[in-house]
C-alpha atoms as a PDB file:
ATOM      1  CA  UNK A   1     -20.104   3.671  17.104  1.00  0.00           C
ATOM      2  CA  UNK A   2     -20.175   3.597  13.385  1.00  0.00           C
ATOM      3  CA  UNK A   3     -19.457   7.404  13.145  1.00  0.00           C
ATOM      4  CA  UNK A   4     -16.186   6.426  15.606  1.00  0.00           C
ATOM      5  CA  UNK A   5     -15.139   3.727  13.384  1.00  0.00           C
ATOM      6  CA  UNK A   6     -15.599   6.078   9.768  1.00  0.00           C
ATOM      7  CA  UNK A   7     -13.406   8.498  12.098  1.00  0.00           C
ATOM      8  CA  UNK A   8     -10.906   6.200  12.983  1.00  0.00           C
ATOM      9  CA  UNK A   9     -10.196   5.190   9.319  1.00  0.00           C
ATOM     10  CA  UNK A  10     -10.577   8.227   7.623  1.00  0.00           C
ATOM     11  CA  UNK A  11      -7.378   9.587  10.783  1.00  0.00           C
ATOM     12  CA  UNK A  12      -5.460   6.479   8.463  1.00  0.00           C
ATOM     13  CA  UNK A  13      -5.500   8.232   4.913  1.00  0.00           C
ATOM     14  CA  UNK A  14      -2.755  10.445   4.705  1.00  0.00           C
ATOM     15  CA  UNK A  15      -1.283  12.634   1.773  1.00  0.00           C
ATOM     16  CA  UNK A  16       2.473  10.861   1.527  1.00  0.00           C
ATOM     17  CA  UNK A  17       3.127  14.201  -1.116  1.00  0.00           C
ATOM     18  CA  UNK A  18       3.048  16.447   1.515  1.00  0.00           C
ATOM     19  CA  UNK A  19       4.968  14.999   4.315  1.00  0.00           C
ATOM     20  CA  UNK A  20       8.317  13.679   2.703  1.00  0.00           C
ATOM     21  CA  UNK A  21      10.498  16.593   1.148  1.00  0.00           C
ATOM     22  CA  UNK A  22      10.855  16.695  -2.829  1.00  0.00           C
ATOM     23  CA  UNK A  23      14.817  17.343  -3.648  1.00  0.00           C
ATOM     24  CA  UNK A  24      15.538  18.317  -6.625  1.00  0.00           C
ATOM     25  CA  UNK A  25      18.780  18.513  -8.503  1.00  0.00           C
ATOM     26  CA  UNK A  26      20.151  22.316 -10.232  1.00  0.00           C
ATOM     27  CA  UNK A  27      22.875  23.722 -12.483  1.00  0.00           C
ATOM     28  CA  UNK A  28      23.455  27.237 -14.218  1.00  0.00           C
ATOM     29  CA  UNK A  29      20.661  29.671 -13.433  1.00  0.00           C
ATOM     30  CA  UNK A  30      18.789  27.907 -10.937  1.00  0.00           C
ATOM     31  CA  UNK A  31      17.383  25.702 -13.659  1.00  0.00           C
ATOM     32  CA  UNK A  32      16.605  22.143 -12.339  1.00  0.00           C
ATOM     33  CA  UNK A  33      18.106  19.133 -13.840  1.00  0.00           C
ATOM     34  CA  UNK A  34      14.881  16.676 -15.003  1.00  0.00           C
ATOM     35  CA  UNK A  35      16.520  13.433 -15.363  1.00  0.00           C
ATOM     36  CA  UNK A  36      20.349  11.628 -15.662  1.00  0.00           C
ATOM     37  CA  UNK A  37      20.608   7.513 -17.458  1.00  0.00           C
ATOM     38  CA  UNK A  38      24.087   7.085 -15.474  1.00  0.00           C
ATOM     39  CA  UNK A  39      25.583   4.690 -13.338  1.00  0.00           C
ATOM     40  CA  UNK A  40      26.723   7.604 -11.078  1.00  0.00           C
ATOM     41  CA  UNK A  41      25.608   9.307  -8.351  1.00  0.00           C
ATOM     42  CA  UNK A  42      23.665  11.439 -10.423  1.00  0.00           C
ATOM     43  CA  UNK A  43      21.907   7.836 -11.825  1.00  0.00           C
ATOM     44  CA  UNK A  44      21.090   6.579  -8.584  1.00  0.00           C
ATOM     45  CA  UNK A  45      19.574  10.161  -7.756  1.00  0.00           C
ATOM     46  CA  UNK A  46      17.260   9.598 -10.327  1.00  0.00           C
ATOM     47  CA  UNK A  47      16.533   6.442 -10.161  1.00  0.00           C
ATOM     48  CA  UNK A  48      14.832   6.522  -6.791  1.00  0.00           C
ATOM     49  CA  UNK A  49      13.579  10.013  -8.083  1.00  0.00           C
ATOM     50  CA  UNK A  50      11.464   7.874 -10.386  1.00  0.00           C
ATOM     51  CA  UNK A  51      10.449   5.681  -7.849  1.00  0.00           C
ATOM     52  CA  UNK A  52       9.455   8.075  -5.329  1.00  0.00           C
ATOM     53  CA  UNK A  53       7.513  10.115  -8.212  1.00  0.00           C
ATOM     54  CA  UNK A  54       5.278   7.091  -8.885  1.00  0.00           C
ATOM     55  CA  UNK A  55       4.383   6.204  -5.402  1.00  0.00           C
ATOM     56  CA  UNK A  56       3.524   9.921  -4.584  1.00  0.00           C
ATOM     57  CA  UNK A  57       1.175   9.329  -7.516  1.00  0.00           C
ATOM     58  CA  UNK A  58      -0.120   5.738  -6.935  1.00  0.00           C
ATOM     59  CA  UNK A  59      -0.726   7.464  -3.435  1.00  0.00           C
ATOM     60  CA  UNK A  60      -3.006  10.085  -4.523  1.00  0.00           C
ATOM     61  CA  UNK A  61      -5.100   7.185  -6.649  1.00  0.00           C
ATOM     62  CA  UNK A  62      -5.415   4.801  -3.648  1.00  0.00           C
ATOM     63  CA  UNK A  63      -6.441   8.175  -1.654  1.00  0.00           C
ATOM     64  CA  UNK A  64      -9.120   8.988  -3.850  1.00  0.00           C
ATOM     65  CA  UNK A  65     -10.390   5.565  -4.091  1.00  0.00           C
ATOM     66  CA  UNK A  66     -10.357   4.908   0.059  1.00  0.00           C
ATOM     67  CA  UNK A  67     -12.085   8.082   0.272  1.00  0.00           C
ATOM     68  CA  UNK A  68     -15.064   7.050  -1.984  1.00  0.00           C
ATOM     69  CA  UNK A  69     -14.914   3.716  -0.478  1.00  0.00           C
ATOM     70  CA  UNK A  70     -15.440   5.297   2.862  1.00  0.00           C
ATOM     71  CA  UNK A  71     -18.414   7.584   1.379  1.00  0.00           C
ATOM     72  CA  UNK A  72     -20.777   4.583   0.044  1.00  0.00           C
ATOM     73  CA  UNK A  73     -19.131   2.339   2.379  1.00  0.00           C
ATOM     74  CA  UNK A  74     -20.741   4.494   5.527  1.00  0.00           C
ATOM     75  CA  UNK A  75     -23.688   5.504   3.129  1.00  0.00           C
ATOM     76  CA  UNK A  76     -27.145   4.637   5.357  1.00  0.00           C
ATOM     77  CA  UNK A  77     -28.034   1.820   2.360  1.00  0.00           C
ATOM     78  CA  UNK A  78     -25.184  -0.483   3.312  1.00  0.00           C
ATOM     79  CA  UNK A  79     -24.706   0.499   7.120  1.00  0.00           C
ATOM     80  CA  UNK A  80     -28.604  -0.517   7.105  1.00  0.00           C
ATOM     81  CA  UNK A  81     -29.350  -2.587   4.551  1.00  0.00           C
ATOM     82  CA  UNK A  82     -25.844  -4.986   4.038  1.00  0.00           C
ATOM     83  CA  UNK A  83     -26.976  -8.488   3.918  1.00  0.00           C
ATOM     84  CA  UNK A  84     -24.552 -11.268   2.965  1.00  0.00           C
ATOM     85  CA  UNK A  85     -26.572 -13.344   0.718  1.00  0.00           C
ATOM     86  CA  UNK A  86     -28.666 -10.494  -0.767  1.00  0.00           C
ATOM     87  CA  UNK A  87     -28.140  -8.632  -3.738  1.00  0.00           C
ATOM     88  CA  UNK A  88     -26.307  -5.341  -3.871  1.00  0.00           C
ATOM     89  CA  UNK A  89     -28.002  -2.014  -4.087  1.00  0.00           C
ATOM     90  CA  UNK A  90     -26.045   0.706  -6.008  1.00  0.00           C
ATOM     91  CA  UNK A  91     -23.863   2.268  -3.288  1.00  0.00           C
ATOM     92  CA  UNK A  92     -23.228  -1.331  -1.972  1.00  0.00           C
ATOM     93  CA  UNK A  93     -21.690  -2.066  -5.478  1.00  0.00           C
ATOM     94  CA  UNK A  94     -20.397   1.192  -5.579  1.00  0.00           C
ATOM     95  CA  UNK A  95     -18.487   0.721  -2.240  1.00  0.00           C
ATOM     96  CA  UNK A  96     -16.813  -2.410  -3.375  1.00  0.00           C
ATOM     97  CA  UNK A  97     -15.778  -0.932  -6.540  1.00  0.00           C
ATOM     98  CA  UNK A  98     -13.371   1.639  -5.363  1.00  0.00           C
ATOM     99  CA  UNK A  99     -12.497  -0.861  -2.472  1.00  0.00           C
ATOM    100  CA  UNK A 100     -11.227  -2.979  -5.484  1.00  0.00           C
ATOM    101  CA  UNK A 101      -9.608  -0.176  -6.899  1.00  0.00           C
ATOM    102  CA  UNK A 102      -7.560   0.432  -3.703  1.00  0.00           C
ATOM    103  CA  UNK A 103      -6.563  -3.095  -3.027  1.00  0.00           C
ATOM    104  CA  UNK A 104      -4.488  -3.169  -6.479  1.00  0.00           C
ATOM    105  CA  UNK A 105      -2.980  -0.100  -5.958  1.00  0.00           C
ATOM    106  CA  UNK A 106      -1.945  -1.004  -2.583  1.00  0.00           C
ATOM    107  CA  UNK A 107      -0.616  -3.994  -3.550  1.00  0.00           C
ATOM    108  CA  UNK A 108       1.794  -2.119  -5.851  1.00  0.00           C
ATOM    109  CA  UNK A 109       3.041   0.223  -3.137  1.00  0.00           C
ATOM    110  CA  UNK A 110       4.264  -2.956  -1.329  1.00  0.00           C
ATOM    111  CA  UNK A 111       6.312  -3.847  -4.532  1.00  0.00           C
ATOM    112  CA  UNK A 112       7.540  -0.009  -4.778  1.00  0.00           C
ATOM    113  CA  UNK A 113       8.579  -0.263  -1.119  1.00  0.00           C
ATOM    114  CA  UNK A 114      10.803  -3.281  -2.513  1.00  0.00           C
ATOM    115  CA  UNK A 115      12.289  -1.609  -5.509  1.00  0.00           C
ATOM    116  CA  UNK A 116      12.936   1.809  -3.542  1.00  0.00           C
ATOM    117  CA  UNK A 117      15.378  -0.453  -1.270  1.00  0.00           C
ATOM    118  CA  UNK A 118      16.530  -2.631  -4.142  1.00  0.00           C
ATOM    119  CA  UNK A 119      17.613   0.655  -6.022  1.00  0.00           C
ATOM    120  CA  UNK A 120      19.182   2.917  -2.848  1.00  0.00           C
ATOM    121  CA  UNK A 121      20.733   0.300  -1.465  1.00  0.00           C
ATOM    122  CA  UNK A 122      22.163  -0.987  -4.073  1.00  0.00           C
ATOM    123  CA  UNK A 123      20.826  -4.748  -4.097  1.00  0.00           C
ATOM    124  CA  UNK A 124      20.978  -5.974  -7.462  1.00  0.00           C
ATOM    125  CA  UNK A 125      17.945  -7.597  -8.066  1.00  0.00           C
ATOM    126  CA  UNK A 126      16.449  -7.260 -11.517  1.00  0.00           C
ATOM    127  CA  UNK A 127      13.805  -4.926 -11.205  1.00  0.00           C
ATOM    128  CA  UNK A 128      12.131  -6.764 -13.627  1.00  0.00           C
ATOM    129  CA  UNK A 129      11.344  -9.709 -11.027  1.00  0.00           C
ATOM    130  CA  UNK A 130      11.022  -9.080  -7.340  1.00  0.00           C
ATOM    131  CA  UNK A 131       8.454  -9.801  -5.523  1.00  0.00           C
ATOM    132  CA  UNK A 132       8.203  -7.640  -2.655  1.00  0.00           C
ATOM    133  CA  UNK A 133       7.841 -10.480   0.160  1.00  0.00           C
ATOM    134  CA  UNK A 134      10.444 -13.061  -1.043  1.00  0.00           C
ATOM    135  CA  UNK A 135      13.094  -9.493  -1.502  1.00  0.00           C
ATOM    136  CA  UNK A 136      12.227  -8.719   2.437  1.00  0.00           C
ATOM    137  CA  UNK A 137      12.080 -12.058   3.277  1.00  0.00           C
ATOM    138  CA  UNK A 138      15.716 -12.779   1.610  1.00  0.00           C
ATOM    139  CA  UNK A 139      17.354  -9.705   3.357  1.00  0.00           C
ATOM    140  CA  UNK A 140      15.616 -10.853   6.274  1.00  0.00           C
ATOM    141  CA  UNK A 141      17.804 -13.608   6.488  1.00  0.00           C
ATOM    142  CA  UNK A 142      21.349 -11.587   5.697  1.00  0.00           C
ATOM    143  CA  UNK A 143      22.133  -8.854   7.883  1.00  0.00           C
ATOM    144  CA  UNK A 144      24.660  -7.741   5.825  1.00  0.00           C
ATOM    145  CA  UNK A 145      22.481  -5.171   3.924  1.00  0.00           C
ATOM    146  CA  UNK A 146      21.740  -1.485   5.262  1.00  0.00           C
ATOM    147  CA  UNK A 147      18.716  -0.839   7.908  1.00  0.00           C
ATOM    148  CA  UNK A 148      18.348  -4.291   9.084  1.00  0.00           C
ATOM    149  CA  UNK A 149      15.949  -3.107  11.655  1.00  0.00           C
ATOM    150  CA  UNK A 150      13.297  -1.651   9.098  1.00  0.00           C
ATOM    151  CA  UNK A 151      14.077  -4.778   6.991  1.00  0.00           C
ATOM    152  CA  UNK A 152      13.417  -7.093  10.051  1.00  0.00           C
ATOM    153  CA  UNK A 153      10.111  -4.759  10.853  1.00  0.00           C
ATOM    154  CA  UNK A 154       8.502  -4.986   7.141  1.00  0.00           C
ATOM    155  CA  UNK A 155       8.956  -8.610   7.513  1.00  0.00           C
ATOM    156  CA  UNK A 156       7.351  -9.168  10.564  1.00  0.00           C
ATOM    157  CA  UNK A 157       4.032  -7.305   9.551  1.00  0.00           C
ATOM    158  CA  UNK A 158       4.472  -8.968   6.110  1.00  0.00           C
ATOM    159  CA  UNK A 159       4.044 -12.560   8.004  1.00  0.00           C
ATOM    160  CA  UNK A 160       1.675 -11.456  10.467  1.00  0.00           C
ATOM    161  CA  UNK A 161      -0.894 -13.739  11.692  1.00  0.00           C
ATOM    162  CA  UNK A 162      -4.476 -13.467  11.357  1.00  0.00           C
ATOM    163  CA  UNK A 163      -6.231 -11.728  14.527  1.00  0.00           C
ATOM    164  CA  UNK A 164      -9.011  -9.575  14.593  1.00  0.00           C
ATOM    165  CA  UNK A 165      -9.876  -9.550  18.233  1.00  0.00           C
ATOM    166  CA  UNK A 166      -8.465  -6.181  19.601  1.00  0.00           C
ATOM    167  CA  UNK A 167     -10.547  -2.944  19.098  1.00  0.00           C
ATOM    168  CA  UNK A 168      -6.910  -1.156  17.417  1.00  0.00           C
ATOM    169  CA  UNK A 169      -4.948  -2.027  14.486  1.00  0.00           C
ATOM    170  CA  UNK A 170      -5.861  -6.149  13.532  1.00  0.00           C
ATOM    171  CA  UNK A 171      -2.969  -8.605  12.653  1.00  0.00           C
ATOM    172  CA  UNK A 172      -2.756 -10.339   9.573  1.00  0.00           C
ATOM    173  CA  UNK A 173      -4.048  -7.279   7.179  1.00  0.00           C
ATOM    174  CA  UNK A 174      -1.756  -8.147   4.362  1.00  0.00           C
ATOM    175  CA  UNK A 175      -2.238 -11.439   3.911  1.00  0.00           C
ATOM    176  CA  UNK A 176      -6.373 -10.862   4.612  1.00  0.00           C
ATOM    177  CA  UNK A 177      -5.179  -8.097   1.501  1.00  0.00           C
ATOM    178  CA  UNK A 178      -3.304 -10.935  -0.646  1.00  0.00           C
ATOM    179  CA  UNK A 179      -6.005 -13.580  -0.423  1.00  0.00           C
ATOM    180  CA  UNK A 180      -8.949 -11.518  -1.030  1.00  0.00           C
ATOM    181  CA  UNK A 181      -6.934  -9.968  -4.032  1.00  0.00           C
ATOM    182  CA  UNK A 182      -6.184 -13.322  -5.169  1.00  0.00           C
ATOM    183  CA  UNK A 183      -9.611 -14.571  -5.096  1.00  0.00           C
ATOM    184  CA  UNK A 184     -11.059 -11.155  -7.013  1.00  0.00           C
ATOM    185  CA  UNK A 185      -7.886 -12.227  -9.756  1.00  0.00           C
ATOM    186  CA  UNK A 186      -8.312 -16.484  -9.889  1.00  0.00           C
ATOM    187  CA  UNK A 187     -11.649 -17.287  -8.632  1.00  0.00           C
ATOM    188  CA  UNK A 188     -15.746 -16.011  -8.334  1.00  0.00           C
ATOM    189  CA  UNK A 189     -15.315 -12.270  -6.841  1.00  0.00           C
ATOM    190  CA  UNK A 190     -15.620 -12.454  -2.887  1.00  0.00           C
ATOM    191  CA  UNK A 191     -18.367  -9.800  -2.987  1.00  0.00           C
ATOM    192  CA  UNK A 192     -20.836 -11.924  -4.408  1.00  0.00           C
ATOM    193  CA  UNK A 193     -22.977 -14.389  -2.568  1.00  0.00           C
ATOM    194  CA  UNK A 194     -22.147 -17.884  -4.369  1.00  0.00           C
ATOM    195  CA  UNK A 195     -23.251 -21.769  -3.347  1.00  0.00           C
ATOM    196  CA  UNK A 196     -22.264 -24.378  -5.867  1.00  0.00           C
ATOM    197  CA  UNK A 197     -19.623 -26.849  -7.085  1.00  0.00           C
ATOM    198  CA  UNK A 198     -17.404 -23.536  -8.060  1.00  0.00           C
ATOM    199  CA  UNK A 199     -17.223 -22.206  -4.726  1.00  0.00           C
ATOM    200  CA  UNK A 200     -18.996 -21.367  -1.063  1.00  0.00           C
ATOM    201  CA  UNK A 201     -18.601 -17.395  -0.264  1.00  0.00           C
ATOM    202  CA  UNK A 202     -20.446 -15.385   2.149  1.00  0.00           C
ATOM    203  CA  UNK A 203     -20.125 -11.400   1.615  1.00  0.00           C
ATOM    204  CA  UNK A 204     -17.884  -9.939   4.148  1.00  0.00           C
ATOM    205  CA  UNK A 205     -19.673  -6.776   4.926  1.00  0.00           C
ATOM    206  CA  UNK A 206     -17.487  -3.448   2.728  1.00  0.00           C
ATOM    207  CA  UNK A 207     -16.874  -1.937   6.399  1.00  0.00           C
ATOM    208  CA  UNK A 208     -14.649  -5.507   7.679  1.00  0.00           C
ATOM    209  CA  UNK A 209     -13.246  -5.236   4.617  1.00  0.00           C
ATOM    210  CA  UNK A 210     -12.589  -1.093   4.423  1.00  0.00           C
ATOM    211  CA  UNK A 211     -10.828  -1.435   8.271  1.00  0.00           C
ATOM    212  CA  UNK A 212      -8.281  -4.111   6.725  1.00  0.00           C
ATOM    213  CA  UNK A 213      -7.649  -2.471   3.683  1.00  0.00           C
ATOM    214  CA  UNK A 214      -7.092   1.017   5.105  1.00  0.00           C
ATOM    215  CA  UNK A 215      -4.514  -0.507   7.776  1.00  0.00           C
ATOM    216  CA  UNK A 216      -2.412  -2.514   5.290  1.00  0.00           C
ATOM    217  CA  UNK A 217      -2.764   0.824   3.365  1.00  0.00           C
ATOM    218  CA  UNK A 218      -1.296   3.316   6.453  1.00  0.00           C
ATOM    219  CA  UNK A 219       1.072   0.574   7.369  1.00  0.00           C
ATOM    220  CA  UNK A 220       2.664   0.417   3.829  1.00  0.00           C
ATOM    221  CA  UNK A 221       2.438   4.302   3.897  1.00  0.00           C
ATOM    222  CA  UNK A 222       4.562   4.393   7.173  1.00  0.00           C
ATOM    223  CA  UNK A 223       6.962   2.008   5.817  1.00  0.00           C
ATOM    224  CA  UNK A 224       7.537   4.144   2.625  1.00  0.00           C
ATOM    225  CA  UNK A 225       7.668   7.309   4.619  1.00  0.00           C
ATOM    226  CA  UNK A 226      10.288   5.965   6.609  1.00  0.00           C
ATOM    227  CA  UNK A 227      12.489   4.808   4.004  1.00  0.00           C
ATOM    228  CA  UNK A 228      11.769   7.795   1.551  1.00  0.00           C
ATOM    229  CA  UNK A 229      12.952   9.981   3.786  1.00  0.00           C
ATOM    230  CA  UNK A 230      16.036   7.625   5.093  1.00  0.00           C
ATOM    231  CA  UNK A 231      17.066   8.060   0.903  1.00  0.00           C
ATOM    232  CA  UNK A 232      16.557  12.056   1.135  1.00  0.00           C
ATOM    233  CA  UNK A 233      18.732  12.524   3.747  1.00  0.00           C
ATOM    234  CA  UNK A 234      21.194  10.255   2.299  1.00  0.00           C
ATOM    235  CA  UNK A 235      21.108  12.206  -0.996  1.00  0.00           C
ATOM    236  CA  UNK A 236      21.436  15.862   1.099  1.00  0.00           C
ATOM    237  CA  UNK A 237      24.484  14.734   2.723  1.00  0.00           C
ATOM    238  CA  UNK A 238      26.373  13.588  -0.655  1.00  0.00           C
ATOM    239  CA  UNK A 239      25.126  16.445  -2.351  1.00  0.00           C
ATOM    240  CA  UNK A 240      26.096  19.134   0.598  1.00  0.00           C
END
């Protein structure tokens, strides 16, 4: 069972770099243009170049960091030993680190999912100041703005409900994802045991916590995927 379940989430970690196609831009001598401040075409190109460019690269850090999660997380000292009020042995704390690690960065692919759309498509939203689930949540409500089904889709799994009773993919990931990073930010850190005035917390156990991380992880992935390729093809047709 617990070898099925590492399986199953490591079959969730995918390398984003090498499944959406890199175009780039060349003039005189097959020499590639590296980067246009315009409000043309050529601006927009480059633009959501930069965009893309970061999340290939916030990709490969959240990789890393779900991959040494997995290690410690499916180490024999935690599968074995996890208790919820005890103290953590090394690869227990060592587990939760890069968990932590990977719940930022995912995070921030949500809010690059947001600006990639806010840029293509031409929005108009400072940059500066969206927040990814009040920008889906607004186009959401106005069909007037391009792919209105991938809009209405991000939404839905945005406001997903909390249930963790089927054996595939649970509901409610992202906001499981929001609180806990929330708590780890405002309050006592959820992976330590605490019972006092400040706060009651129970550890969650790293592999609870691995399976919803690693879903809102693949799901974001598939969502950026979608779109970065929707912009690529865009940008071959104008260009051809």
């Amino acid at each position: 069972m617990v070898e099925k379940e590492r399986q199953y989430l490591e079959s969730h970690i995918t390398d984003l770099e090498s499944e959406i196609e890199e175009i780039q831009i060349f003039y005189s001598d097959k020499k590639v243009i590296t980067g246009v401040i315009s409000e043309n075409f050529m601006g927009k190109f480059f633009e959501c170049k930069t965009v893309i460019d970061t999340v290939v690269n916030l990709d490969k850090k959240i990789k890393y960091s779900l991959e040494k999660a997995i290690e410690f997380t499916y180490s024999d000292e935690v599968v074995n030993e996890f208790n919820m009020i005890g103290k953590k042995g090394k690869k227990e704390f060592l587990a939760y680190y890069f968990i932590e690690n990977a719940f930022y960065r995912t995070i921030t692919s949500w809010d690059s999912l947001a600006q990639l759309y806010n840029s293509y498509f031409s929005v108009g939203k400072d940059k500066t100041k969206i927040n990814y689930k009040t920008f889906f949540n607004n186009l959401n409500q106005d069909n007037q703005f391009s792919e209105p089904e991938l809009v209405a889709n991000i939404y839905s799994y945005l406001s997903e409900l909390n249930d963790i009773s089927g054996s595939g993919r649970w509901l409610g990931n992202h906001n499981y994802i929001k609180e806990y990073r929330n708590k780890v930010t405002h309050r006592n850190s959820p992976d330590i045991f605490s019972l006092s005035n400040f706060d009651i917390n129970f550890k969650e156990s790293p592999r609870f916590v691995l399976k919803r991380l690693i879903e809102d992880y693949h799901q974001a992935e598939c969502f950026l995927k979608q779109i970065i390729n929707y912009i690529n093809e865009g940008f071959i047709s104008q260009m051809n």
